[in-house]
Protein backbone atom coordinates (compact mmCIF):
# COMPACT_ATOMS: atom_id res chain seq x y z
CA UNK A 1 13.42 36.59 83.49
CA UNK A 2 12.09 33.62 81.64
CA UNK A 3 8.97 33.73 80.81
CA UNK A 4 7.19 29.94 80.09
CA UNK A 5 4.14 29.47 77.81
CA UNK A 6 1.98 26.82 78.75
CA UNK A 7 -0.06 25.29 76.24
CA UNK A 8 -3.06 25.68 78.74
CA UNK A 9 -2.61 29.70 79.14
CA UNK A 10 -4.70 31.61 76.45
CA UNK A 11 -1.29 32.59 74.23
CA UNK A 12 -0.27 28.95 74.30
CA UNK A 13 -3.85 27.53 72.94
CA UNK A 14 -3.56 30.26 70.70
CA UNK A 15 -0.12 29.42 69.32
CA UNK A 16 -1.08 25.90 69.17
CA UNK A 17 -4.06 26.50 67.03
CA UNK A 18 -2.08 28.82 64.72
CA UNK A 19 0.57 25.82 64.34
CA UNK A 20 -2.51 23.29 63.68
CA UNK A 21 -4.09 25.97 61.36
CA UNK A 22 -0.39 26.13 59.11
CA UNK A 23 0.17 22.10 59.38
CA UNK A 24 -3.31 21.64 57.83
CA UNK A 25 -2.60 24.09 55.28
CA UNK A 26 0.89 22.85 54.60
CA UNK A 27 -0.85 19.13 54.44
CA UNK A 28 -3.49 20.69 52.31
CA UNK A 29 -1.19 21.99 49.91
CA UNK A 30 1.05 18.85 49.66
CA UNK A 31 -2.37 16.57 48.74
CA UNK A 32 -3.46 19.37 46.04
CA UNK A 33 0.32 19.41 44.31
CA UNK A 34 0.24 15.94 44.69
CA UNK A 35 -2.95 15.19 43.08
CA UNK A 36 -2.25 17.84 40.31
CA UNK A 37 0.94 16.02 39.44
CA UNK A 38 -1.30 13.43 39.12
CA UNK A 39 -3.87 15.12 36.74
CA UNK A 40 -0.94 17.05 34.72
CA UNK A 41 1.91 14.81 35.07
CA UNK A 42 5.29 16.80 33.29
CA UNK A 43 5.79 15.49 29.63
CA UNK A 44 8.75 13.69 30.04
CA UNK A 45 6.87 11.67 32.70
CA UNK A 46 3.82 11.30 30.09
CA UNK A 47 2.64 7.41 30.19
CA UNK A 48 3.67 6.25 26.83
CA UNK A 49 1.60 3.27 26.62
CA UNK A 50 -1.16 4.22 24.20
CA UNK A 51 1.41 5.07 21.61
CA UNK A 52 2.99 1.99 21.90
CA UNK A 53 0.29 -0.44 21.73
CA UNK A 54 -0.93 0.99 18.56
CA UNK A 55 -0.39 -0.98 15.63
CA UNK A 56 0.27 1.45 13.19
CA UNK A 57 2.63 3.26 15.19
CA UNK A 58 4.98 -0.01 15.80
CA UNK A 59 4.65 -1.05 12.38
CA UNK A 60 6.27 1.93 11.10
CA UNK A 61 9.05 1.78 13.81
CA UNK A 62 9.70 -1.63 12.54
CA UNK A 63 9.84 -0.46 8.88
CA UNK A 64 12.63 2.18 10.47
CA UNK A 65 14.45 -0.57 11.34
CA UNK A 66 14.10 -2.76 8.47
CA UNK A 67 15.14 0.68 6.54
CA UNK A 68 18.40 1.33 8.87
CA UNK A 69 19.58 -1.80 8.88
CA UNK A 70 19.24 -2.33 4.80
CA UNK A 71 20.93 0.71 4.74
CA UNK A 72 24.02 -0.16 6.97
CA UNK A 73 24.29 -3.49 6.00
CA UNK A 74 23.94 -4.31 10.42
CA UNK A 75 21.56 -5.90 12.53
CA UNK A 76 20.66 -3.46 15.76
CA UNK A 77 21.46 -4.76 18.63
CA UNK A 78 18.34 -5.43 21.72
CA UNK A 79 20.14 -2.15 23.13
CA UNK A 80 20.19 -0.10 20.15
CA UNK A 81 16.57 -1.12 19.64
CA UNK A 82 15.60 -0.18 23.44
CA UNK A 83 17.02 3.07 22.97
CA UNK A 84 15.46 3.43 19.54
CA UNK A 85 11.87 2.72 20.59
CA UNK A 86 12.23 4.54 24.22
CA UNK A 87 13.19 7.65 22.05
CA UNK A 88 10.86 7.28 19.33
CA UNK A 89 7.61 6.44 21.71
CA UNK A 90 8.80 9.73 24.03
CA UNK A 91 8.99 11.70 20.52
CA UNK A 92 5.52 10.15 19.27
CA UNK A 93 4.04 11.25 22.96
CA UNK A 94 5.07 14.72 22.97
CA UNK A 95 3.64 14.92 19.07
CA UNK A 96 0.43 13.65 20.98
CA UNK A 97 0.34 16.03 23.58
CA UNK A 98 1.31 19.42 21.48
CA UNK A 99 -1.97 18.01 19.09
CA UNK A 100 -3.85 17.47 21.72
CA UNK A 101 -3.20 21.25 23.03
CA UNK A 102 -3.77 22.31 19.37
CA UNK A 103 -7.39 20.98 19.26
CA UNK A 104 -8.58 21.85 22.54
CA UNK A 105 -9.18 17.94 23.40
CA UNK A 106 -8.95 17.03 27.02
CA UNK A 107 -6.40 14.90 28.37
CA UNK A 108 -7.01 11.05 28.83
CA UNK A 109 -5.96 9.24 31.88
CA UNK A 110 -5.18 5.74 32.37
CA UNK A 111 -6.86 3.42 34.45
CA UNK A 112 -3.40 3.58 36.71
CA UNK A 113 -3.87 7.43 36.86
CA UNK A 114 -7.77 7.05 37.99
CA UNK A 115 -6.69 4.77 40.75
CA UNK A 116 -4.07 7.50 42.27
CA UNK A 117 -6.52 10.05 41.53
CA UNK A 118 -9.46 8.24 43.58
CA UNK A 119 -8.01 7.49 46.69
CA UNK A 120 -7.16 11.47 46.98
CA UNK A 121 -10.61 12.35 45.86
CA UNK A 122 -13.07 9.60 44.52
CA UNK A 123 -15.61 12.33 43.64
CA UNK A 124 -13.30 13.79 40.88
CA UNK A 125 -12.16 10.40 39.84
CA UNK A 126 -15.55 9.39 39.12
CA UNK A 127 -16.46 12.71 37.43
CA UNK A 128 -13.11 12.33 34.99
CA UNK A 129 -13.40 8.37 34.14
CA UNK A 130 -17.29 9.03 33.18
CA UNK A 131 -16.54 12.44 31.39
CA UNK A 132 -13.39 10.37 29.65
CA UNK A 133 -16.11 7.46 28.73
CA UNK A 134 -18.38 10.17 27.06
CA UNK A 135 -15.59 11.32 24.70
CA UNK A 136 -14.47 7.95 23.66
CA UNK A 137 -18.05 7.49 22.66
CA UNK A 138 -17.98 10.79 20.72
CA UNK A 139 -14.26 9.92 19.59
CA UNK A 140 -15.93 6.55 18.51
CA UNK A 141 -18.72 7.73 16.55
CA UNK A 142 -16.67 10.30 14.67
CA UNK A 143 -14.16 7.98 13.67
CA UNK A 144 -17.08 5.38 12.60
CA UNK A 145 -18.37 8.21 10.27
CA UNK A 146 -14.62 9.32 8.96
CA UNK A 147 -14.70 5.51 8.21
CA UNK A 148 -17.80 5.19 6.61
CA UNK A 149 -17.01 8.52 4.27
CA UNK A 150 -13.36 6.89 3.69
CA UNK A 151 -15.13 3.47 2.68
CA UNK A 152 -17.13 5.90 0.24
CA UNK A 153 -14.80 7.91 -1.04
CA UNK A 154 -12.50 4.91 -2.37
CA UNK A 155 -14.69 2.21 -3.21
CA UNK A 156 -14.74 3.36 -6.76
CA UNK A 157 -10.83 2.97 -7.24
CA UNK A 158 -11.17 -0.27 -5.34
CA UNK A 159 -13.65 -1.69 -7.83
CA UNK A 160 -11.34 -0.46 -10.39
CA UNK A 161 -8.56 -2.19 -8.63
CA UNK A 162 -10.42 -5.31 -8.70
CA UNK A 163 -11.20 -5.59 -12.50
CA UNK A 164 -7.38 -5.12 -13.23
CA UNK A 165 -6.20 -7.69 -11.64
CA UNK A 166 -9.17 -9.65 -12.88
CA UNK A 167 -8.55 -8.84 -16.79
CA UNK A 168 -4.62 -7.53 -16.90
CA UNK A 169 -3.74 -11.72 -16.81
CA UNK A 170 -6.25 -11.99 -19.94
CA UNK A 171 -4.28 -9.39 -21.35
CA UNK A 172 -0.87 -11.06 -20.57
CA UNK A 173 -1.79 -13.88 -22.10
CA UNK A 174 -3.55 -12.04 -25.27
CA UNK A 175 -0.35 -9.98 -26.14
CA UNK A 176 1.87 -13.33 -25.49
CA UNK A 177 -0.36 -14.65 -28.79
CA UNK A 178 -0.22 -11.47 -30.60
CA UNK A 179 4.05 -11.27 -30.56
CA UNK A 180 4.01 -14.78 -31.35
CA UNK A 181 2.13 -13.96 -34.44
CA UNK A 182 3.95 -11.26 -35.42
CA UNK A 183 7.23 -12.81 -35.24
CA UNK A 184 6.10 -15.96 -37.44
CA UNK A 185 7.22 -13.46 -40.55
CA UNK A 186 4.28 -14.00 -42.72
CA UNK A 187 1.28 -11.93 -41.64
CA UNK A 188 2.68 -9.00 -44.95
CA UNK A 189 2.06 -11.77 -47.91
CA UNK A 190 0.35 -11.68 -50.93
CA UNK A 191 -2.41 -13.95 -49.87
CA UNK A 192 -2.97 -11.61 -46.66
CA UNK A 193 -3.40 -8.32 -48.95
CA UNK A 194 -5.69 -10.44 -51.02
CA UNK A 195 -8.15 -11.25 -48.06
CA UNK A 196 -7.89 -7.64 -46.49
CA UNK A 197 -8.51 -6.65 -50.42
CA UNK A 198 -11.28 -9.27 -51.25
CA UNK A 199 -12.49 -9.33 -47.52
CA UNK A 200 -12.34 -12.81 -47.66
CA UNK A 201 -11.48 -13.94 -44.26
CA UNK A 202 -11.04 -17.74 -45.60
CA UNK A 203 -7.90 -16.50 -47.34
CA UNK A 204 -6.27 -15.15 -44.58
CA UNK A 205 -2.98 -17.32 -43.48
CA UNK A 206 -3.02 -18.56 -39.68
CA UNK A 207 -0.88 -16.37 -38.24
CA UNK A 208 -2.93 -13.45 -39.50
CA UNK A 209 -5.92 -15.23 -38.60
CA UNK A 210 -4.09 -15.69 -34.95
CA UNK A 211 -3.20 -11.81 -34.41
CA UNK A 212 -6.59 -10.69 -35.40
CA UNK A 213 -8.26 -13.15 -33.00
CA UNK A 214 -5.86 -12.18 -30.23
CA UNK A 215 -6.17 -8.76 -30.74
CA UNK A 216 -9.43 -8.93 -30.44
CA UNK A 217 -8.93 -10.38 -27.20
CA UNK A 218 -6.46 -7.79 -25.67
CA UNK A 219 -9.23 -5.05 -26.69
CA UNK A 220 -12.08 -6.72 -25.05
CA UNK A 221 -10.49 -7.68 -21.67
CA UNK A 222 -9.53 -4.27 -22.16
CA UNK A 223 -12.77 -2.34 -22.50
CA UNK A 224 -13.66 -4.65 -19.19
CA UNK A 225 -11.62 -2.09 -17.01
CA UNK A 226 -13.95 0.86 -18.20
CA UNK A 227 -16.69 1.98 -15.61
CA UNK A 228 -19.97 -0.20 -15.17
CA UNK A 229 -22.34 1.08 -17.52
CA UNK A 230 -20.04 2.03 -19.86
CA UNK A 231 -20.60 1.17 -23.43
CA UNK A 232 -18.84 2.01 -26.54
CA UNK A 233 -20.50 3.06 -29.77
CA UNK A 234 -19.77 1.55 -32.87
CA UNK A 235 -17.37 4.41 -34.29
CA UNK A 236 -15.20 4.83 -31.06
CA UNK A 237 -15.34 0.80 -31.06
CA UNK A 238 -13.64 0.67 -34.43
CA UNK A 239 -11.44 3.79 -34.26
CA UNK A 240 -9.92 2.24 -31.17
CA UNK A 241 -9.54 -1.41 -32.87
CA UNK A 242 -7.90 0.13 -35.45
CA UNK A 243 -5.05 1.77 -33.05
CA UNK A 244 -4.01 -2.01 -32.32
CA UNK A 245 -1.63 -4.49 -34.02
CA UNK A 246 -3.19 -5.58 -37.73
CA UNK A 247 -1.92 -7.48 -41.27
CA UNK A 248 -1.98 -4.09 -43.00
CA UNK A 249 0.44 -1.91 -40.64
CA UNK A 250 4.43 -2.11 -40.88
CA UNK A 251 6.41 -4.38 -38.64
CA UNK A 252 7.61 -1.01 -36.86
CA UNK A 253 3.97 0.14 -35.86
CA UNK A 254 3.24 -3.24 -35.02
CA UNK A 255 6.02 -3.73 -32.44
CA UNK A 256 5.79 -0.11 -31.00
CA UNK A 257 1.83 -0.75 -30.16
CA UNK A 258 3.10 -4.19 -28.62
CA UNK A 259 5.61 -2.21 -26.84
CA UNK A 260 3.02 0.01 -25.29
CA UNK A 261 0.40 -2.50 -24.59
CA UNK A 262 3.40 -4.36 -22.39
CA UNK A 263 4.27 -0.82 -20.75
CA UNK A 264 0.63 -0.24 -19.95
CA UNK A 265 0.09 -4.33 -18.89
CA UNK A 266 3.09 -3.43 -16.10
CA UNK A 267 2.06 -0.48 -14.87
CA UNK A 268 -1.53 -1.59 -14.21
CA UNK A 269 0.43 -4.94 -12.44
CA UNK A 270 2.43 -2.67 -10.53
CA UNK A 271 -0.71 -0.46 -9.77
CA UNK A 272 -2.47 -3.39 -8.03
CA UNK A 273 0.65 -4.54 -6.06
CA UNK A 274 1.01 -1.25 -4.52
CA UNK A 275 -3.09 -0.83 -3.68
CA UNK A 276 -2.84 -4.45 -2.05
CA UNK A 277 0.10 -4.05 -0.10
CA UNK A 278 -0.91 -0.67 1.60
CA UNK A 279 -4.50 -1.68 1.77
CA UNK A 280 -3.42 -4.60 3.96
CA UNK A 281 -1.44 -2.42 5.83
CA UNK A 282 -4.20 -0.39 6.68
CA UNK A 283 -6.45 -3.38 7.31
CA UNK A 284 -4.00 -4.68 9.61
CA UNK A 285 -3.24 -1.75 11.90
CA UNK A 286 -7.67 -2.06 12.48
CA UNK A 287 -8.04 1.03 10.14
CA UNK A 288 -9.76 1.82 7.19
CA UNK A 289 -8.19 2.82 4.07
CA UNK A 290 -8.09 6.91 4.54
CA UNK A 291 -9.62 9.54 2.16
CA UNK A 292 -7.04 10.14 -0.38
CA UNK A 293 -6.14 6.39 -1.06
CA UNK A 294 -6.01 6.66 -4.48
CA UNK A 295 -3.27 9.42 -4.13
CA UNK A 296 -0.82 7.50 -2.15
CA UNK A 297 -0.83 4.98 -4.51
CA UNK A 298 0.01 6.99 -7.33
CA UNK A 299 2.59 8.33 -5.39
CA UNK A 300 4.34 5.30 -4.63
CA UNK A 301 3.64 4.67 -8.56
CA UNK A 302 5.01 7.50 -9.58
CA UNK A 303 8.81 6.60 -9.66
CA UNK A 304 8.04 3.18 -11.62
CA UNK A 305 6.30 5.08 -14.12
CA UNK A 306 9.09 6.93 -14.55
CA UNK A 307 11.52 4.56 -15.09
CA UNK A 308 9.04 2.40 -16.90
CA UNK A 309 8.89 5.63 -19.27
CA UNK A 310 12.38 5.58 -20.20
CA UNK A 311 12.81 2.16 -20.87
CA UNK A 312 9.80 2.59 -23.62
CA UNK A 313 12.01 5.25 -25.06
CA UNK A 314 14.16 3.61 -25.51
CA UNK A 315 12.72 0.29 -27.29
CA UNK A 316 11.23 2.78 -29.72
CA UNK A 317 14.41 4.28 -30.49
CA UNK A 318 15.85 0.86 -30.92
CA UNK A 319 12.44 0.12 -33.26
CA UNK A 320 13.09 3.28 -35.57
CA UNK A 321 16.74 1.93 -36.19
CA UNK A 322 15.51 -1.28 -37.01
CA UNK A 323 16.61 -3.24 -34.10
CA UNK A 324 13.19 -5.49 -33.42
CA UNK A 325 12.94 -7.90 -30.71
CA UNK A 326 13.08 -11.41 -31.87
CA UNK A 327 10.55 -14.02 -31.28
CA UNK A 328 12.48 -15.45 -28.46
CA UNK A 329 13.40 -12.07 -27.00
CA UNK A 330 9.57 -11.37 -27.00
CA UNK A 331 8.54 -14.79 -25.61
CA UNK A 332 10.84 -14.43 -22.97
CA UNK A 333 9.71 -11.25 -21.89
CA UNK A 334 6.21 -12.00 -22.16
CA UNK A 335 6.62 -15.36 -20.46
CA UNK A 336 8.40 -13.11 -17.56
CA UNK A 337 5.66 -10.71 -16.68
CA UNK A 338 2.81 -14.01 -16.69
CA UNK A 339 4.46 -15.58 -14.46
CA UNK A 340 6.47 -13.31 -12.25
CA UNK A 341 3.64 -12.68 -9.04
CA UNK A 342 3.01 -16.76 -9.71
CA UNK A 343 5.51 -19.04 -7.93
CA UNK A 344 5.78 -22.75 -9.38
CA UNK A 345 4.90 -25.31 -6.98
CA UNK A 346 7.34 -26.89 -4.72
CA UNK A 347 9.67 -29.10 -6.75
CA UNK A 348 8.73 -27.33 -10.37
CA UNK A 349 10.65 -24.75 -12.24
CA UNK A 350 8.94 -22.24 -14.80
CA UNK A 351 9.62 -22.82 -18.52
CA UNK A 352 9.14 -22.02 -22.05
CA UNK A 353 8.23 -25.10 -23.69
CA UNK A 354 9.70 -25.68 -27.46
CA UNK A 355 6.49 -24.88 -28.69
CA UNK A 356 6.33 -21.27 -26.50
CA UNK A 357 4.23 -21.77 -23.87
CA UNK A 358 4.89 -20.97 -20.11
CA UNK A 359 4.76 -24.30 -18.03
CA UNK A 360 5.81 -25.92 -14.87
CA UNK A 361 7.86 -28.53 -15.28
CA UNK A 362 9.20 -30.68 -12.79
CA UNK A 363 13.04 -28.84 -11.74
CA UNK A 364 14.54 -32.76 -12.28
CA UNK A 365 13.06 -32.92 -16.32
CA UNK A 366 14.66 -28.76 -16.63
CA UNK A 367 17.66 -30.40 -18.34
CA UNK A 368 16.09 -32.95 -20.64
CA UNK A 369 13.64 -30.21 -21.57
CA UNK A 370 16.36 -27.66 -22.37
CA UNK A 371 17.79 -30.19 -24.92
CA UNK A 372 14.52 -30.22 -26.58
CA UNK A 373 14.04 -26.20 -27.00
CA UNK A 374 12.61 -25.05 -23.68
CA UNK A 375 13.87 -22.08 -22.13
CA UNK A 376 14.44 -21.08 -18.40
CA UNK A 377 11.93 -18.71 -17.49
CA UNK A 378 14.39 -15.88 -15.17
């Protein structure tokens, strides 16, 4: 015998009801998974767009590329690229996400998240997007103060930074004098020793008079770099002098101070190309310089030094043999480092003129002024 339920007998209401009870629940359960998927979406569905709209983060993907393709010798193709950034924005995410774990610092949802998460329950949307406000603010003001002890912590090297590059052309120009006077052959003659003897400055020759007045000039522009405040007593003052290029020292000391001067004069150039360049960087990505600055520059310094190093060695070796740089070989090379971060104008052409002197001279005169003793400044 069949026996039929009818939804209005007490076992069919009651069936019903149960089947209502686990369709609401099932429904129930659905939303809830749904909106958690929302809330914790899986990382390799993590929105990726605050990684890549910050600066910093696509300048040094595009300084990958620029590295690759000097390396290979190939341009990427737009494919290659795609599949470069889509992996190296994923990468950059997950690094996000296992720091933010780390630290303890709740997750940030976009404004696209919000949306989904408010029209399943607008309470808890509006509870997240104001709790999400209050850390920015708190995110804000910390990174305000990490700024404002950053801007502290390097503005000593910057001011230091500055007064290179405002006394190391001084400098150029000061040791450019003192070769020249050097090489002229007769700063070591009788009537020299005389003066130094007599210490009769009226008997000194020109070129002597020259060296002295240039060295003078190299030592003040370089006492400039020392700290504000800084001043020199009279005994350090003339100990220090005395270290430079003078009438009574041998050709060889003479040359191997000049050689050091120019090593020092490059690294301090170099120094201030390397601050600029990553300070801009910094500047550019909205940041400020970090704590530390200082550091990174040396670092980056640190294999120009090097090489800078043995290059000195080996002039003095070439000194204590008695191979000297001649007066055009100096010239040259002094004209080189004045004028190398100093394009000439459009249409000119950097030269030494017969008389030694770095000018510009207009790229259609280069020949007539090589027939009269000017050099091509390379």
């Amino acid at each position: 015998m069949v026996i039929q339920l009818k939804y209005g007998s007490g076992l069919g209401r009651g069936i019903s009801s149960l089947g209502a009870s686990i369709g609401g629940a099932l429904k129930e359960r659905r939303e809830q998974s749904a909106l958690q998927n929302i809330l914790n979406p899986p990382e390799d569905t993590a929105p990726q767009q605050d990684v890549a709209q910050d600066e910093g983060f696509r300048q040094n993907f595009l300084d990958m590329v620029q590295t690759q393709e000097n390396e290979t010798g190939e341009m990427m193709t737009p494919e290659q690229l795609d599949m470069a950034w889509n992996a190296t924005t994923s990468q950059a995410t997950k690094q996000q996400q296992a720091q933010r774990q780390q630290s303890g610092a709740p997750r940030k949802y976009s404004m696209k998240q919000l949306a989904a998460i408010a029209k399943k329950n607008q309470p808890l949307a509006s509870m997240l997007q104001q709790n999400q406000l209050a850390q920015e603010k708190m995110e804000q003001r910390g990174l305000l103060a990490s700024e404002e002890r950053a801007f502290k912590d390097n503005k000593p090297y910057f001011e230091k930074i500055d007064k290179m590059r405002d006394t190391l052309p001084d400098q150029e120009v000061a040791l450019m004098r003192i070769n020249d006077a050097m090489a002229s052959g007769d700063i070591k003659n009788l009537r020299n020793y005389a003066a130094d003897f007599f210490g009769n400055e009226y008997l000194r020759s020109a070129s002597l008079n020259d060296l002295n007045s240039a060295v003078k000039e190299f030592f003040l522009a370089d006492v400039q770099k020392m700290p504000s405040g800084t001043r020199l007593n009279q005994f350090i003052e003339k100990n220090l002098f005395g270290a430079l290029q003078s009438g009574g020292k041998s050709e060889e000391s003479n040359q191997k101070i000049s050689e050091y001067q120019r090593f020092k004069i490059d690294i301090g150039n170099k120094e201030v190309e390397i601050s600029d360049k990553l300070r801009e960087k910094y500047l550019n990505a909205g940041r400020e310089p970090p704590i530390g600055f200082a550091a990174q520059v040396s670092k980056q310094l640190k294999t120009y030094v090097q090489e800078r190093q043995k290059e000195l060695i080996k002039n003095y070796k070439n000194i204590n043999d008695g191979k000297y740089k001649s007066r055009k070989v100096l010239k040259i090379q002094d004209a080189k480092s004045i004028t190398k971060n100093n394009p000439p104008k459009a249409g000119f052409t950097w030269m030494l003129s017969p008389k030694g002197e770095p000018k510009q001279i207009p790229t259609e005169h280069v020949a007539r002024m090589q027939d009269l003793g000017g050099e091509l400044i390379k």
